[in-house]
PDB file of N, CA and C in Angstrom:
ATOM      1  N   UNK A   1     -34.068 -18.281  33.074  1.00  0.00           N
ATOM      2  CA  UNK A   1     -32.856 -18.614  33.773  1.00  0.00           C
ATOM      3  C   UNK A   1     -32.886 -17.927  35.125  1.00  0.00           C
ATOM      4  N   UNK A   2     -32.226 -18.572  35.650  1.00  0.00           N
ATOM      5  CA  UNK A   2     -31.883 -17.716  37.681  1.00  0.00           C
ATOM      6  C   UNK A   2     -30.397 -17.229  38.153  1.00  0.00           C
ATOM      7  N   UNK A   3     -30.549 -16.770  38.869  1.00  0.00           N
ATOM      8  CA  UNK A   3     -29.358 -16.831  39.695  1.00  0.00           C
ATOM      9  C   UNK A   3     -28.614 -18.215  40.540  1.00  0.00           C
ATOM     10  N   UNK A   4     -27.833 -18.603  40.170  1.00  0.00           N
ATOM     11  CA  UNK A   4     -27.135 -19.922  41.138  1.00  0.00           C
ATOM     12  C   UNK A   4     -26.681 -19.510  41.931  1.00  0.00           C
ATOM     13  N   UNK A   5     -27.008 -20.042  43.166  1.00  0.00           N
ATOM     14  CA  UNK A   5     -25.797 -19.461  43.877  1.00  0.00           C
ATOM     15  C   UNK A   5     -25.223 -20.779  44.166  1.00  0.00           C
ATOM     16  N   UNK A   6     -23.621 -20.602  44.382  1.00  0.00           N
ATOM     17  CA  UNK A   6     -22.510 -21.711  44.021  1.00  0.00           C
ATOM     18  C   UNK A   6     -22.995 -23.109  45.215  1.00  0.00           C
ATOM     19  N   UNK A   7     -23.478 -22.756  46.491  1.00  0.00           N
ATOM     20  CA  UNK A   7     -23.515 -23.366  47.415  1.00  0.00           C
ATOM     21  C   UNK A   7     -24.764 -24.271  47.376  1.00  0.00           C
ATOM     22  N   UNK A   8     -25.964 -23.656  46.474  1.00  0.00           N
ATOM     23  CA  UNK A   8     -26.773 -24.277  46.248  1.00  0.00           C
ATOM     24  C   UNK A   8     -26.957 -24.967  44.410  1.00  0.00           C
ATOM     25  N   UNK A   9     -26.507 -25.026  43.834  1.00  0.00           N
ATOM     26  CA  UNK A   9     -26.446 -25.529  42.628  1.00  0.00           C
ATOM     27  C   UNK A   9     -26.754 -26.939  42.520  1.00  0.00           C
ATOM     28  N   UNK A  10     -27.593 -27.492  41.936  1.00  0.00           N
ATOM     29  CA  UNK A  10     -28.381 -28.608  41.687  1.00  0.00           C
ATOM     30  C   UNK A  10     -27.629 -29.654  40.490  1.00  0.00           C
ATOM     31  N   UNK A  11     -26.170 -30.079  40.353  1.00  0.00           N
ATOM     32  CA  UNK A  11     -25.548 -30.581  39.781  1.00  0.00           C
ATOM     33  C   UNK A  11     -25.499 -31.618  39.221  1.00  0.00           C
ATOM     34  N   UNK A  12     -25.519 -32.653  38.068  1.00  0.00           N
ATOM     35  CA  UNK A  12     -25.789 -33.970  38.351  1.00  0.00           C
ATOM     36  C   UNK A  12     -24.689 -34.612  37.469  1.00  0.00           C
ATOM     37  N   UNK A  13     -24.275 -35.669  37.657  1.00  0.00           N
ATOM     38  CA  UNK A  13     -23.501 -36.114  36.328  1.00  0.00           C
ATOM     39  C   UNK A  13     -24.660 -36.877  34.986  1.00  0.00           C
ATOM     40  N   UNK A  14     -24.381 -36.773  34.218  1.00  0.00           N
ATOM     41  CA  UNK A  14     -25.487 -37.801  33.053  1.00  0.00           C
ATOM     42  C   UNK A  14     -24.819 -37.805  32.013  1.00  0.00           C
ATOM     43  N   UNK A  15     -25.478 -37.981  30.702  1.00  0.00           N
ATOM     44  CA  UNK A  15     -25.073 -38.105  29.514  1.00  0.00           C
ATOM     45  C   UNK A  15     -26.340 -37.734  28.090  1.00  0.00           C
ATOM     46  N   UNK A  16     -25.375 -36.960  27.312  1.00  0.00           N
ATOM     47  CA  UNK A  16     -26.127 -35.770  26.528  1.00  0.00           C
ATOM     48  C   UNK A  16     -26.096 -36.888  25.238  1.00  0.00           C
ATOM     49  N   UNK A  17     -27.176 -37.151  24.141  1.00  0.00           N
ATOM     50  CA  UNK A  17     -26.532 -38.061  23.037  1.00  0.00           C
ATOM     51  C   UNK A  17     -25.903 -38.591  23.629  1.00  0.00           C
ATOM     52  N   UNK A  18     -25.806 -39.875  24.462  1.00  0.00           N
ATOM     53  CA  UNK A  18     -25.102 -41.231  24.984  1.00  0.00           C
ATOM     54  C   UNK A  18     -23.353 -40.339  25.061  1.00  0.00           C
ATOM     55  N   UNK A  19     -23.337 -38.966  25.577  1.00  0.00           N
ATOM     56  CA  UNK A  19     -22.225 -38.578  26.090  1.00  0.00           C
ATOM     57  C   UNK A  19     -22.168 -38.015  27.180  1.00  0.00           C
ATOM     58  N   UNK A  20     -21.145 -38.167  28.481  1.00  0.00           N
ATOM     59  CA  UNK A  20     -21.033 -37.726  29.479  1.00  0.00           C
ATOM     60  C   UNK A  20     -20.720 -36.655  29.783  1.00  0.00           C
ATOM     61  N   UNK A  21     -21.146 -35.866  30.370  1.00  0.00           N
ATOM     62  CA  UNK A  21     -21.388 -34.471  31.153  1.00  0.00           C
ATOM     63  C   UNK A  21     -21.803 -34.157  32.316  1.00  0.00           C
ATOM     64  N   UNK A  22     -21.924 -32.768  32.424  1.00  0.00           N
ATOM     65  CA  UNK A  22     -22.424 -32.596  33.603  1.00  0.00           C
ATOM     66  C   UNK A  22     -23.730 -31.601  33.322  1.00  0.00           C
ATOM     67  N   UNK A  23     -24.827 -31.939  33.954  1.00  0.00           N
ATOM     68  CA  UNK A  23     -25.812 -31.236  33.663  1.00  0.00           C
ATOM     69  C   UNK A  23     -26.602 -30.340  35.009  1.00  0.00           C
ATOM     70  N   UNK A  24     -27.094 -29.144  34.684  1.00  0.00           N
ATOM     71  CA  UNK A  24     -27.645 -28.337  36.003  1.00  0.00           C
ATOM     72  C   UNK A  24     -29.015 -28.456  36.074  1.00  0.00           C
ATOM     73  N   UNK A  25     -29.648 -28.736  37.201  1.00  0.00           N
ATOM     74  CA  UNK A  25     -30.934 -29.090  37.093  1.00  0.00           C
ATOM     75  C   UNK A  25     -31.141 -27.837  37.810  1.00  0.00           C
ATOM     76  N   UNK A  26     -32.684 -27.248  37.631  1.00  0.00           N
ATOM     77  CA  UNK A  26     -33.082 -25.532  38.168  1.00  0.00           C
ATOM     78  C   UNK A  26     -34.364 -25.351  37.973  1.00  0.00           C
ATOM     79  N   UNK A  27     -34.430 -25.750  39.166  1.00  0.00           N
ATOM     80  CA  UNK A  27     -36.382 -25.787  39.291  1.00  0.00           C
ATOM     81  C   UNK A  27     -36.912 -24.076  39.462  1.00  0.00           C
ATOM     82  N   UNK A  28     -36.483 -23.072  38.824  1.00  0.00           N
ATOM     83  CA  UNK A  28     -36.597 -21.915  38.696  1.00  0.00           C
ATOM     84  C   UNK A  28     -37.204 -21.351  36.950  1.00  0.00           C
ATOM     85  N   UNK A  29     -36.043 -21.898  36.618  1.00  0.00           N
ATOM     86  CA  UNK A  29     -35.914 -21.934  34.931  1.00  0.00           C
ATOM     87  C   UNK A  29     -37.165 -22.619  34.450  1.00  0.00           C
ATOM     88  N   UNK A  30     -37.771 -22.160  33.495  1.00  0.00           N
ATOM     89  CA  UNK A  30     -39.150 -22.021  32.145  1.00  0.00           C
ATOM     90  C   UNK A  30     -38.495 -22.825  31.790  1.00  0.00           C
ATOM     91  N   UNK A  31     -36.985 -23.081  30.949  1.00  0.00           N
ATOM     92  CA  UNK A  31     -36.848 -23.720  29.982  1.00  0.00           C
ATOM     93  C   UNK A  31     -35.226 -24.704  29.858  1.00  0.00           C
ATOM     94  N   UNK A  32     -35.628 -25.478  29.038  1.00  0.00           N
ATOM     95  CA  UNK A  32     -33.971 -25.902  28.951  1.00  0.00           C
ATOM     96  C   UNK A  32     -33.021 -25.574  27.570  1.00  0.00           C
ATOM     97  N   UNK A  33     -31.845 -25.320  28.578  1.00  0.00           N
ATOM     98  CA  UNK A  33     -30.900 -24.682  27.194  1.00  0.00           C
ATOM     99  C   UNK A  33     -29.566 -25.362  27.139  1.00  0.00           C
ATOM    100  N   UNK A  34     -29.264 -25.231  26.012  1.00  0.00           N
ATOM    101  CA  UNK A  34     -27.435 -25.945  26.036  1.00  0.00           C
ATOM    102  C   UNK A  34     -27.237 -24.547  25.542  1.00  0.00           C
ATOM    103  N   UNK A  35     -25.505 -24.651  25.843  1.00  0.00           N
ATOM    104  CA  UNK A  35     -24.446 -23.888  24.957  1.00  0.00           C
ATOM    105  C   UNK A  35     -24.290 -24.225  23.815  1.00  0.00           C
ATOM    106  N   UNK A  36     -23.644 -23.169  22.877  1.00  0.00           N
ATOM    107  CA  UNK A  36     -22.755 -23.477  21.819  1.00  0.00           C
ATOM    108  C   UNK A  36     -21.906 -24.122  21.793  1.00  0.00           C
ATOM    109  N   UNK A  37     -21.145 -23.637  23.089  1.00  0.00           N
ATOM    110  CA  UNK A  37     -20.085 -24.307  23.067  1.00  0.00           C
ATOM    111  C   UNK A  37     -19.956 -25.777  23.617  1.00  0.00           C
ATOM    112  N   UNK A  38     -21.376 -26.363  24.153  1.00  0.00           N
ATOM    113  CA  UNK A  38     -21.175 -27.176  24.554  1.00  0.00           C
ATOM    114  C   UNK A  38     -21.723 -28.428  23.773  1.00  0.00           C
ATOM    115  N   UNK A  39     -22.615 -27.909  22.421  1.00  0.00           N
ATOM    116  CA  UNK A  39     -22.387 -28.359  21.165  1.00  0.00           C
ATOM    117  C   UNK A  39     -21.398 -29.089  20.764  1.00  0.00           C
ATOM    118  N   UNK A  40     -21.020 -28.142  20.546  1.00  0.00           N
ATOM    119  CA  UNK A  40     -19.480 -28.317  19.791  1.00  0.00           C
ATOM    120  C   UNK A  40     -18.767 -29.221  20.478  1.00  0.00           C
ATOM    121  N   UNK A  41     -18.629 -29.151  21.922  1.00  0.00           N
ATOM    122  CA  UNK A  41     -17.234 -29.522  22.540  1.00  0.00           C
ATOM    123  C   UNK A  41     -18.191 -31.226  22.536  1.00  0.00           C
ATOM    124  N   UNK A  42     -19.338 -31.197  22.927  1.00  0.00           N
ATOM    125  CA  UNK A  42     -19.975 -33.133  22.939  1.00  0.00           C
ATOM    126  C   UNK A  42     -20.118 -33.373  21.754  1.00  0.00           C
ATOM    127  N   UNK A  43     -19.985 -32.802  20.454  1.00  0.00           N
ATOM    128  CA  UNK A  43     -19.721 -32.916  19.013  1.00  0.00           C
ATOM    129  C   UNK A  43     -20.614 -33.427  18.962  1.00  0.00           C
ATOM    130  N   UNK A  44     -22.644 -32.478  19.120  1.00  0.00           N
ATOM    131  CA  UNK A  44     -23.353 -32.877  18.709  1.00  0.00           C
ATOM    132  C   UNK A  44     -23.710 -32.555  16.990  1.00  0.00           C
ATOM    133  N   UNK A  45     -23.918 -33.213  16.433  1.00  0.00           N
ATOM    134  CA  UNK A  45     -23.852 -32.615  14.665  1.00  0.00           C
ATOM    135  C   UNK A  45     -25.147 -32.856  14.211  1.00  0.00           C
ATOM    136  N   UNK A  46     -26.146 -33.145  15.228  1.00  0.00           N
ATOM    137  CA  UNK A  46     -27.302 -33.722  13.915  1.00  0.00           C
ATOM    138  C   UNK A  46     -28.365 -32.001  13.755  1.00  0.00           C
ATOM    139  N   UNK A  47     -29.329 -31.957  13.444  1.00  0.00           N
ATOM    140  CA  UNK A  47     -29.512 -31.119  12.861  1.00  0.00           C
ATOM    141  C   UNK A  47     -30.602 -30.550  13.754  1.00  0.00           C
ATOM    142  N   UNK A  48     -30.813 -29.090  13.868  1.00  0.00           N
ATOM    143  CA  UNK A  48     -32.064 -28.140  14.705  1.00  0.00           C
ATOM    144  C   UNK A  48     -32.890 -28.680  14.231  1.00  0.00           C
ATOM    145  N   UNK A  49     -33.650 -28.761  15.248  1.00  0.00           N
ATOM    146  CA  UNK A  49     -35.536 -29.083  14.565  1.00  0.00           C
ATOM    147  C   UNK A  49     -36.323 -28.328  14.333  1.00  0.00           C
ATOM    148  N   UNK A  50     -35.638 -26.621  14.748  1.00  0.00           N
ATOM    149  CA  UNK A  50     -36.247 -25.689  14.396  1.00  0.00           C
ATOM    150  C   UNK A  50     -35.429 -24.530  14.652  1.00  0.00           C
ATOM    151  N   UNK A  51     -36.542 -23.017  14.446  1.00  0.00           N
ATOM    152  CA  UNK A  51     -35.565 -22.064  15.837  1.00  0.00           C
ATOM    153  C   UNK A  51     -36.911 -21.165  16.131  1.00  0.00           C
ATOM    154  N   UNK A  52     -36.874 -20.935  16.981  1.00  0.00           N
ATOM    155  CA  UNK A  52     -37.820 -19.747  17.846  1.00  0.00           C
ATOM    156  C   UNK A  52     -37.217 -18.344  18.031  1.00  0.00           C
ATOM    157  N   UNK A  53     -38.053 -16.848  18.154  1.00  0.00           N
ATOM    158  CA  UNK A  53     -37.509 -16.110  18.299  1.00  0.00           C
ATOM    159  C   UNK A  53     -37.948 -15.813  19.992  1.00  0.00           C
ATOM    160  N   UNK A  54     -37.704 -15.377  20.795  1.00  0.00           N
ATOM    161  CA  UNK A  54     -38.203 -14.900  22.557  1.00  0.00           C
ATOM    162  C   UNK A  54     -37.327 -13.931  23.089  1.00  0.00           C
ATOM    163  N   UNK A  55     -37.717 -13.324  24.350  1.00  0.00           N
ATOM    164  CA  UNK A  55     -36.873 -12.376  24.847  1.00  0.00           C
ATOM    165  C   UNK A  55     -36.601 -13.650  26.019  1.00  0.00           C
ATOM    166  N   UNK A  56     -35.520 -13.137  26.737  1.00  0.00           N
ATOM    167  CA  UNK A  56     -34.856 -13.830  28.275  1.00  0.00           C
ATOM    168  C   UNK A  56     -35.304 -12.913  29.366  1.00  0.00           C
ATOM    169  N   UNK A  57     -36.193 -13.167  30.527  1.00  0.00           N
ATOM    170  CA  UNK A  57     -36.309 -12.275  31.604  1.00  0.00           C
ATOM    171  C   UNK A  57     -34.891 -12.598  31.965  1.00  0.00           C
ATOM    172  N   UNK A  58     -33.848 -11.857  33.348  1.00  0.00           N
ATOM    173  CA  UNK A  58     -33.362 -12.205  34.100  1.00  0.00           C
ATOM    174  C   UNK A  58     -33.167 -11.180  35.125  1.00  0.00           C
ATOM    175  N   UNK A  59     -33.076 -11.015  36.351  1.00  0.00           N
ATOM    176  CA  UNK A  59     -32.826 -10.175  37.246  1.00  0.00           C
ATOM    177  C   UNK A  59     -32.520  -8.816  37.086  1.00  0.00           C
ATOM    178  N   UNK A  60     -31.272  -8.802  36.255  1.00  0.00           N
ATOM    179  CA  UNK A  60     -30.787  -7.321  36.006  1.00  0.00           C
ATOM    180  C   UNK A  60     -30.756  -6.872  34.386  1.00  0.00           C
ATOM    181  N   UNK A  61     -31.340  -8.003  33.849  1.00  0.00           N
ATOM    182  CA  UNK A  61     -31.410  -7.306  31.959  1.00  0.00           C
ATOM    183  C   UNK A  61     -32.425  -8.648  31.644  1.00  0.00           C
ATOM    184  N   UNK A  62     -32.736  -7.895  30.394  1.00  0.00           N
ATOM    185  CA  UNK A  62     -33.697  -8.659  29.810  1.00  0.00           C
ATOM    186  C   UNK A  62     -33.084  -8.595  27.832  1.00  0.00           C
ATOM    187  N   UNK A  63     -33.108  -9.499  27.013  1.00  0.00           N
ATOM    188  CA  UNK A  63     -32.575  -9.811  26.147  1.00  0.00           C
ATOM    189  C   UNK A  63     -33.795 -10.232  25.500  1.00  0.00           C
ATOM    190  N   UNK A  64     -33.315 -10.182  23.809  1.00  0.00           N
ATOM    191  CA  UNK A  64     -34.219 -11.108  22.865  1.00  0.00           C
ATOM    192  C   UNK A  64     -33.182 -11.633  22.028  1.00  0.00           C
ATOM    193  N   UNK A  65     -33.537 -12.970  21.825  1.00  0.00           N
ATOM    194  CA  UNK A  65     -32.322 -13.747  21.214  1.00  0.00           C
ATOM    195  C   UNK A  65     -33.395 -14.972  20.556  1.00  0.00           C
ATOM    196  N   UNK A  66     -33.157 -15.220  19.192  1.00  0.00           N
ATOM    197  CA  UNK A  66     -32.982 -16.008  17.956  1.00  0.00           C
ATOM    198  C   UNK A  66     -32.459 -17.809  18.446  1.00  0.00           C
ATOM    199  N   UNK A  67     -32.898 -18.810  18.965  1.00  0.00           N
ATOM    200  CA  UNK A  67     -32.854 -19.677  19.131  1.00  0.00           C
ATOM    201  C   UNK A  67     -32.972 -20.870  17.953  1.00  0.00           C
ATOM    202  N   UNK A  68     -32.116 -21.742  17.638  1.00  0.00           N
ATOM    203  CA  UNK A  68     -32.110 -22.972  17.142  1.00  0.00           C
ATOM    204  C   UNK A  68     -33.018 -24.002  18.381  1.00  0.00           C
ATOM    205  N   UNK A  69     -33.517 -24.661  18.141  1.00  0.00           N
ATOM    206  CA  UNK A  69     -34.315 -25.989  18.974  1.00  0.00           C
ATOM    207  C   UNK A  69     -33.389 -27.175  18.638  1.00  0.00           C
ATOM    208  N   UNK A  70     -33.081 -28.182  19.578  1.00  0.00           N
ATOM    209  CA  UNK A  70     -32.419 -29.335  19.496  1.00  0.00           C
ATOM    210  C   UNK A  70     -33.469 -30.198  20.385  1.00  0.00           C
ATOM    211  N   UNK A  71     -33.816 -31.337  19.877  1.00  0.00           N
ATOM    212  CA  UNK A  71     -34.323 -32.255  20.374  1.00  0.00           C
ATOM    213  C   UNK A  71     -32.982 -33.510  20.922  1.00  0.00           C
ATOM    214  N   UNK A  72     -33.088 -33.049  22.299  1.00  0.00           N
ATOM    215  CA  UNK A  72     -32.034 -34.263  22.911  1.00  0.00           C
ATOM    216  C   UNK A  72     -32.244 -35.441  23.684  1.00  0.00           C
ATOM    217  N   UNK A  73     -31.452 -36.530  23.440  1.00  0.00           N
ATOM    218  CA  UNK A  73     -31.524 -37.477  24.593  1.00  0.00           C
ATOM    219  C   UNK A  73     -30.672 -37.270  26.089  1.00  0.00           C
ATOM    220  N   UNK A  74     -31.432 -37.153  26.844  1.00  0.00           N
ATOM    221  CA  UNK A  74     -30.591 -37.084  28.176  1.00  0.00           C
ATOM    222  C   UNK A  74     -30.377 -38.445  28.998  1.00  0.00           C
ATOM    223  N   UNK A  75     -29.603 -38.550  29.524  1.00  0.00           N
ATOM    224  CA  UNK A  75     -29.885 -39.347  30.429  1.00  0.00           C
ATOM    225  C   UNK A  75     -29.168 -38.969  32.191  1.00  0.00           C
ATOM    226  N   UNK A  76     -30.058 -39.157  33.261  1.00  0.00           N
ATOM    227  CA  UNK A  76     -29.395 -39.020  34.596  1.00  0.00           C
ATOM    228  C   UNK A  76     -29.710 -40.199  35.050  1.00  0.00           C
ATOM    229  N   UNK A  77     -29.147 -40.911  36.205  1.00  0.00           N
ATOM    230  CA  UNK A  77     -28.923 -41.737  36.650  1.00  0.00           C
ATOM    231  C   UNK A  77     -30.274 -42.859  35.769  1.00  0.00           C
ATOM    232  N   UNK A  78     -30.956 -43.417  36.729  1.00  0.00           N
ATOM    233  CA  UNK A  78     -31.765 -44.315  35.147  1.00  0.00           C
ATOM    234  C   UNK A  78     -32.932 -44.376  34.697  1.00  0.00           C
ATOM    235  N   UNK A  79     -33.389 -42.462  34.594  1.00  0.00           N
ATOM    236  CA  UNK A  79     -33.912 -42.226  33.729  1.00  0.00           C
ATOM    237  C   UNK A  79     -33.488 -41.519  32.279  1.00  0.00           C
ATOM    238  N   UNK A  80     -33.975 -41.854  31.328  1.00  0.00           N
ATOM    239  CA  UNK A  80     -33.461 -41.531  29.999  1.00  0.00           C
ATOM    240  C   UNK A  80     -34.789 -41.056  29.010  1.00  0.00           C
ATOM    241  N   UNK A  81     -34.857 -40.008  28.780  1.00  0.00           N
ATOM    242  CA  UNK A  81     -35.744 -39.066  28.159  1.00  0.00           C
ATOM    243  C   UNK A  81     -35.327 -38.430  27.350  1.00  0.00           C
ATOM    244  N   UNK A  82     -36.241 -37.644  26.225  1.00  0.00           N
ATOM    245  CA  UNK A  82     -35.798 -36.203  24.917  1.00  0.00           C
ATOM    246  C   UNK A  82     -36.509 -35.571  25.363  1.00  0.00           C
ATOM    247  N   UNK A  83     -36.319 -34.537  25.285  1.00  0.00           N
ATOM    248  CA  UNK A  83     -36.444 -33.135  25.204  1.00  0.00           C
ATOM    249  C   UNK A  83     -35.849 -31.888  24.497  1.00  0.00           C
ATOM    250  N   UNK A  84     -36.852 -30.535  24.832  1.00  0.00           N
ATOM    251  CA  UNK A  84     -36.318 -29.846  23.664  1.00  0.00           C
ATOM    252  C   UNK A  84     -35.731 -28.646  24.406  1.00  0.00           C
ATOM    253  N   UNK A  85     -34.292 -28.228  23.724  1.00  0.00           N
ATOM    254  CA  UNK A  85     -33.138 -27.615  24.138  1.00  0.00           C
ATOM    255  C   UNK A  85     -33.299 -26.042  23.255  1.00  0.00           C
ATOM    256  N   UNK A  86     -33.220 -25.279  23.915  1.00  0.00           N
ATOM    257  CA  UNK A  86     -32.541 -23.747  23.293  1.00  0.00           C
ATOM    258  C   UNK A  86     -31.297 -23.678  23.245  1.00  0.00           C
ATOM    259  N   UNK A  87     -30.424 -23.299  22.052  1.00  0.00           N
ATOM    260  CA  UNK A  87     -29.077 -23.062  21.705  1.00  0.00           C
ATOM    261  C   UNK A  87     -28.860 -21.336  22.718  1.00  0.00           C
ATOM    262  N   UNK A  88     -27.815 -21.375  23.422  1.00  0.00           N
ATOM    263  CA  UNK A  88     -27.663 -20.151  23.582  1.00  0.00           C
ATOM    264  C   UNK A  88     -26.340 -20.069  23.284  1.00  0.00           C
ATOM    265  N   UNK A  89     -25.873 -18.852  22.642  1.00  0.00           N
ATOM    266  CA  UNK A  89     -24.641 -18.567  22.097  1.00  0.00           C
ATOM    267  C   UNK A  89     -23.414 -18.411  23.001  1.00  0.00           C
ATOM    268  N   UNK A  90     -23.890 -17.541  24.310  1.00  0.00           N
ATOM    269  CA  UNK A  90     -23.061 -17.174  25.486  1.00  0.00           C
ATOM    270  C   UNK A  90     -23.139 -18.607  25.656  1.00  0.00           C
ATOM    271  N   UNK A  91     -21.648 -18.315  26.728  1.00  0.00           N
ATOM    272  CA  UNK A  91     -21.369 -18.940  27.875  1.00  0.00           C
ATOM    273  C   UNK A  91     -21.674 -18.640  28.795  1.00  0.00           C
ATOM    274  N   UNK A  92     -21.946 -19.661  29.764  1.00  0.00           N
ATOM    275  CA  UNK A  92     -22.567 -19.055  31.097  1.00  0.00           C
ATOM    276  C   UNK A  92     -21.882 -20.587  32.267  1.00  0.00           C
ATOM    277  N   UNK A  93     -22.131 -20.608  33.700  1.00  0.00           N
ATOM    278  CA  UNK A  93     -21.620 -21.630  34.473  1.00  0.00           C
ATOM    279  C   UNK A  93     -21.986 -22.863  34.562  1.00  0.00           C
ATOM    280  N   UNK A  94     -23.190 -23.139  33.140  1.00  0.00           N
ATOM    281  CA  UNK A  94     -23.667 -24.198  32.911  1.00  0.00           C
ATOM    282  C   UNK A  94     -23.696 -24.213  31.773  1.00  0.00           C
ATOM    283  N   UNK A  95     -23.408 -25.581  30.967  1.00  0.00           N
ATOM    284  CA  UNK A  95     -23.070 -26.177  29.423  1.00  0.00           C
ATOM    285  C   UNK A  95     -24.564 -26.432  29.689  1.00  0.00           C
ATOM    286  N   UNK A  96     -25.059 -27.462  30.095  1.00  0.00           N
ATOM    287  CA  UNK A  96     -26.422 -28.210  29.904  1.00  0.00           C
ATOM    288  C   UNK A  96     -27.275 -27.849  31.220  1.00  0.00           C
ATOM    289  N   UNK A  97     -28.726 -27.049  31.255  1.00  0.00           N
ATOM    290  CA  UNK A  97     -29.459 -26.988  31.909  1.00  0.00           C
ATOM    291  C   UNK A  97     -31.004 -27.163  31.679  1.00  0.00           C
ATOM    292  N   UNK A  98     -31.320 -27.936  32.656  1.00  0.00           N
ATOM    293  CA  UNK A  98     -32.921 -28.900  32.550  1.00  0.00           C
ATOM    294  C   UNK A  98     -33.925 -27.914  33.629  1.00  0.00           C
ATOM    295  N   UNK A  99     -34.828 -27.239  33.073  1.00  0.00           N
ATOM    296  CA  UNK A  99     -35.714 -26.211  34.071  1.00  0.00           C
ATOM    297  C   UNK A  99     -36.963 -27.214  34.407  1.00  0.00           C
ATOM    298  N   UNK A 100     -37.615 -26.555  34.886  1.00  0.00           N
ATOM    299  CA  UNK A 100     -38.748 -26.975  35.977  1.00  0.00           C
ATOM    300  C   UNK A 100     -40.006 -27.979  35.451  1.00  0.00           C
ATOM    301  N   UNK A 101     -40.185 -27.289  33.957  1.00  0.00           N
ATOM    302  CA  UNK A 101     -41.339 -27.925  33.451  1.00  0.00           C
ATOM    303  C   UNK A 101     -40.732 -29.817  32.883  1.00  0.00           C
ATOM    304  N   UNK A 102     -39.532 -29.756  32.394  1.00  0.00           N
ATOM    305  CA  UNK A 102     -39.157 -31.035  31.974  1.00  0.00           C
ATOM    306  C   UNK A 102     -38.921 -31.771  33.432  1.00  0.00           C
ATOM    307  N   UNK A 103     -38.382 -31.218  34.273  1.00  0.00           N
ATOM    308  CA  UNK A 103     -37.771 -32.077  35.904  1.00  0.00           C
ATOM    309  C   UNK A 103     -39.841 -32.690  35.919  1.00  0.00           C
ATOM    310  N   UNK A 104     -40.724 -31.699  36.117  1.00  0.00           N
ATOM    311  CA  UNK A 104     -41.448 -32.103  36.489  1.00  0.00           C
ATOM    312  C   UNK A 104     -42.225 -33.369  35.690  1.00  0.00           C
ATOM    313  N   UNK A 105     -42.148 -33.156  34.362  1.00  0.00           N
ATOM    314  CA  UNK A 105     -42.572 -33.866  33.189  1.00  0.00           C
ATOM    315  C   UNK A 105     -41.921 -35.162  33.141  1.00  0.00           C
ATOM    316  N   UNK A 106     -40.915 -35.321  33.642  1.00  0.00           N
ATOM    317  CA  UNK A 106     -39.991 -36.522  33.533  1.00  0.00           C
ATOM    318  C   UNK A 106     -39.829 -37.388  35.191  1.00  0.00           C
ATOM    319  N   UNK A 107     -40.949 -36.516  35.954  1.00  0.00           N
ATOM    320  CA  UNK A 107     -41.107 -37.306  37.542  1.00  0.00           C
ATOM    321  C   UNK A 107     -39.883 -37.110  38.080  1.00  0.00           C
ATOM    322  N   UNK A 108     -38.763 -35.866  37.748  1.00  0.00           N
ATOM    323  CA  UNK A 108     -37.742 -35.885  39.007  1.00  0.00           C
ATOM    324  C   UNK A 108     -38.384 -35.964  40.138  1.00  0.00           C
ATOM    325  N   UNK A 109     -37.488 -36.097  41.712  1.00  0.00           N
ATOM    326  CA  UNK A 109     -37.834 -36.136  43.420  1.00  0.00           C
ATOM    327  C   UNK A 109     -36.646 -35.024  43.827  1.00  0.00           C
ATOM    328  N   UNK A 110     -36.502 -33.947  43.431  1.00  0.00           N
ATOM    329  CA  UNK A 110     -35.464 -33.126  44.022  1.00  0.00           C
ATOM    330  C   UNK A 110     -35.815 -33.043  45.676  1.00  0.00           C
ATOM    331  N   UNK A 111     -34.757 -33.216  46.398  1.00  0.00           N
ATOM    332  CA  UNK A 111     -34.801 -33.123  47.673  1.00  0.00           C
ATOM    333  C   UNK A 111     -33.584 -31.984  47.993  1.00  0.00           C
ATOM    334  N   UNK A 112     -33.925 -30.830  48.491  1.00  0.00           N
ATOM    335  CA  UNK A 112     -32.881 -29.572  48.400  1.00  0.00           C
ATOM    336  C   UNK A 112     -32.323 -29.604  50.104  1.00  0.00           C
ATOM    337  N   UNK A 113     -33.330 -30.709  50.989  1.00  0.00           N
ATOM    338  CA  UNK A 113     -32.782 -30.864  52.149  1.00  0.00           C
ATOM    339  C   UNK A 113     -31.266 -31.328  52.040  1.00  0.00           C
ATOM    340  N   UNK A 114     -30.040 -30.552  52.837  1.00  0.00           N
ATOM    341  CA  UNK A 114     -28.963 -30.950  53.555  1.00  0.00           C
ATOM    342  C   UNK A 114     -29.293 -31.966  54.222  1.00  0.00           C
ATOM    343  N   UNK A 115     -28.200 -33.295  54.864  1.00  0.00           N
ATOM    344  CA  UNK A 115     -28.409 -34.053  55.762  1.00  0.00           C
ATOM    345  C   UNK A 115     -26.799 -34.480  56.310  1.00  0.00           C
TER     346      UNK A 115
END
């Protein structure tokens, strides 16, 4: 995970399981993770496909945390792909975030130019 900063945040609208959200794209981030809470709140119910154990680098702490795996359907504008999700328990300023290796795997064109 990274630091966002608010001005630069990579935002998109899509849909998680054929439900609408908002998802953070972060060409920084190893990996992609949902919330708990954001589980719950898109009332995904089907079942982990696994769980992994790992630590979290991040700037000012480093953590080891117990992960469930979710295999999801995403969709952003009209591409529509699965991929595999880490449960994280916290909350944080993103429900749904897609890191670097899937953007790249799935042929995103991020353009971070202003115009």
């Amino acid at each position: 995970m990274t630091i966002i900063n608010k001005h630069k945040i990579i935002k998109v609208n899509g849909r998680v399981e054929n439900i609408n959200c908002e998802i953070f794209l972060d060409t920084c981030a190893s990996i992609n993770v949902i919330t708990r809470s954001a589980l719950r709140r898109l009332n995904i119910n089907k079942p982990p496909i696994g769980k992994m154990s790992e630590t979290i680098f991040q700037a000012y702490s480093n953590y080891s945390i117990d992960s469930e795996i979710y295999d999801l359907e995403i969709s952003i504008g009209n591409k529509t792909f699965n991929d595999y999700f880490r449960v994280i328990n916290k909350d944080d300023i993103f429900d749904i975030l897609i890191g670097v290796d899937s953007l790249k795997k799935n042929r995103f064109d991020i353009n971070l130019n202003l115009q």
